[in-house]
Protein backbone atom coordinates (compact mmCIF):
# COMPACT_ATOMS: atom_id res chain seq x y z
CA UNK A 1 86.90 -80.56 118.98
CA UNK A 2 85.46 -77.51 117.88
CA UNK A 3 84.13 -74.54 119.55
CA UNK A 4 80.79 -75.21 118.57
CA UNK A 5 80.87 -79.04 119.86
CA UNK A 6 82.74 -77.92 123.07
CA UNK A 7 79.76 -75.30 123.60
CA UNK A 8 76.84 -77.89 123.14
CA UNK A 9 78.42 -80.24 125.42
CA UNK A 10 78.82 -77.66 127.83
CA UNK A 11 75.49 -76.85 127.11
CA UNK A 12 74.28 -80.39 127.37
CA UNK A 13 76.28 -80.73 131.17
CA UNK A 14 74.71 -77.68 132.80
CA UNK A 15 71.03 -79.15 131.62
CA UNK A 16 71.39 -82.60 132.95
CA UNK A 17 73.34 -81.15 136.09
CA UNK A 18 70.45 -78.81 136.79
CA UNK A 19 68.09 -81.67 136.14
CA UNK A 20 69.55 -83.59 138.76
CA UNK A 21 69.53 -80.33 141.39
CA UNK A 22 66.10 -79.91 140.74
CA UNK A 23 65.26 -83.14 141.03
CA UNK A 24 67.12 -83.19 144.55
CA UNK A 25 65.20 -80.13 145.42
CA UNK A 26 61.97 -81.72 145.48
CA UNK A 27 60.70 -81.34 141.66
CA UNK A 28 59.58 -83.95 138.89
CA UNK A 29 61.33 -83.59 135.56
CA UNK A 30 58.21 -83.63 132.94
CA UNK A 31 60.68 -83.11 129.75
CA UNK A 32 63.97 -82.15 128.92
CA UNK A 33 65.39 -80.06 125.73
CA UNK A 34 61.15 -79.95 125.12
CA UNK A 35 61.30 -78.24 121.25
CA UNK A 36 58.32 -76.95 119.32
CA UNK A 37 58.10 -75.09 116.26
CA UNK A 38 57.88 -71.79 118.30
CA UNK A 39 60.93 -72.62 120.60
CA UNK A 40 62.71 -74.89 123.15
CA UNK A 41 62.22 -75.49 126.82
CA UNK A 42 65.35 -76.68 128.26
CA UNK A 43 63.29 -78.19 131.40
CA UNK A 44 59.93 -78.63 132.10
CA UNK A 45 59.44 -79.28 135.62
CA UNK A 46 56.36 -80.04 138.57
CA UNK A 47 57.23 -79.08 142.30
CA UNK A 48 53.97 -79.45 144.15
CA UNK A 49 51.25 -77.42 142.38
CA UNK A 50 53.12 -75.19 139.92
CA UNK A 51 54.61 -76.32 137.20
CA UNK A 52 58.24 -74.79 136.37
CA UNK A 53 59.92 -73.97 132.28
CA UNK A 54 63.73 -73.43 133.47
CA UNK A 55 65.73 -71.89 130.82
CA UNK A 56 69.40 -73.43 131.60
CA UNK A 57 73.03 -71.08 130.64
CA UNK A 58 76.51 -71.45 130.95
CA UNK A 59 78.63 -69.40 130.32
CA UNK A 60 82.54 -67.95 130.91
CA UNK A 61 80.77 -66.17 134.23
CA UNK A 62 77.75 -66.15 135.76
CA UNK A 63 76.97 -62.49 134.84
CA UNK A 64 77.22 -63.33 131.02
CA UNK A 65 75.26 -66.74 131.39
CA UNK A 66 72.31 -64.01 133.56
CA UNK A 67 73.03 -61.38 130.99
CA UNK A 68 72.33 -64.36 127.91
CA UNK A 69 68.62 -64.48 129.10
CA UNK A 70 67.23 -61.59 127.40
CA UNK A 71 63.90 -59.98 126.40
CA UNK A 72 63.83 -62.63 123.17
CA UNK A 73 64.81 -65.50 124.87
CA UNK A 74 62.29 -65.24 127.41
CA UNK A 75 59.54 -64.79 124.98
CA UNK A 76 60.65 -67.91 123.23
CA UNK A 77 60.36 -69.61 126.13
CA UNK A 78 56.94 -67.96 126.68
CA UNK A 79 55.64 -68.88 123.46
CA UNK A 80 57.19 -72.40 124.00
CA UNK A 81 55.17 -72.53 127.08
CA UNK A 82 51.64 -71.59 126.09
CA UNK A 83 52.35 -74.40 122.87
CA UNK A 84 53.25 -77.09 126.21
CA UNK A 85 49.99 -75.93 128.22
CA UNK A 86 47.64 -76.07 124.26
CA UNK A 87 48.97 -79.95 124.47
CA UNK A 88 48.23 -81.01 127.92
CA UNK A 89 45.51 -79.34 128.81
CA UNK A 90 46.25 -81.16 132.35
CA UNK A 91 48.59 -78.60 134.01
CA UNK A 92 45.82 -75.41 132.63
CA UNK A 93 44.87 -75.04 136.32
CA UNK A 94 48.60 -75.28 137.80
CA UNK A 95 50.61 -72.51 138.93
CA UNK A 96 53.11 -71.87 136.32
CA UNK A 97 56.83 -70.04 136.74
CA UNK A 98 60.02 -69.41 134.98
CA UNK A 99 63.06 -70.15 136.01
CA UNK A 100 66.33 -69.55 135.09
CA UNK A 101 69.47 -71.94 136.20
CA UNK A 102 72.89 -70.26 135.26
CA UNK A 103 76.39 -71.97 135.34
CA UNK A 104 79.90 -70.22 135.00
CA UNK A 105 81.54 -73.16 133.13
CA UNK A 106 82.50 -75.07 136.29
CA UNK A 107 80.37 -75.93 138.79
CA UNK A 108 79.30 -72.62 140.21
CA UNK A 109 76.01 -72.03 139.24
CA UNK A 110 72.86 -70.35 140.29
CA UNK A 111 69.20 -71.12 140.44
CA UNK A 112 66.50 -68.10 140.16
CA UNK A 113 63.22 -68.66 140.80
CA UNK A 114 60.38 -67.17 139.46
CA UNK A 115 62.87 -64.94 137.40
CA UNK A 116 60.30 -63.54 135.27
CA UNK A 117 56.86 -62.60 134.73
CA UNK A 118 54.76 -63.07 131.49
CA UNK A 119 53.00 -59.65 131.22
């Protein structure tokens, strides 16, 4: 296998094993691996009244996988977002967040909440 298979299946595990945390937490999966021509939600999410875009990482340590989330990624996601919201005009009136859910390979991981704001 190469490193680029072994990478999106490790990729692939830390999505559907944060899926199933949040899920456990109290929040309803909307989508999963959600992709627009402006950029890719790895999770969509609804907990309550706010609805949730987690952008899931894994990396060698939990540091890189934090440190992978940068200024361009976020606006991706951003952008990604707004496109989601234009679609369903539903959620317009929901409280909306961004969350990031970082693994270190294994199955130490972390969940931020609310790690970012759109300014």
């Amino acid at each position: 296998m190469t490193g680029k298979v072994k990478a999106y299946k490790r990729g692939l595990w830390a999505e559907y094993f944060a899926a199933l945390y949040l899920m456990f937490r109290g929040y309803r999966i909307l989508k999963m691996r959600y992709k627009t021509q402006v950029g890719e939600i790895d999770i969509i999410a609804l907990k309550k009244h706010t609805l949730v875009f987690v952008e899931v990482k894994s990396r060698k340590n939990i540091v890189d996988a934090l440190e992978s989330v940068n200024v361009r990624t976020r606006k991706r996601i951003e952008k990604a977002a707004r496109y989601f919201l234009m679609c369903d005009s539903v959620y317009n009136d929901f409280e909306m967040r961004f969350d990031v859910i970082v693994f270190d390979g294994g199955f130490n991981f972390k969940h931020l909440d609310n790690a970012w704001m759109i300014l």
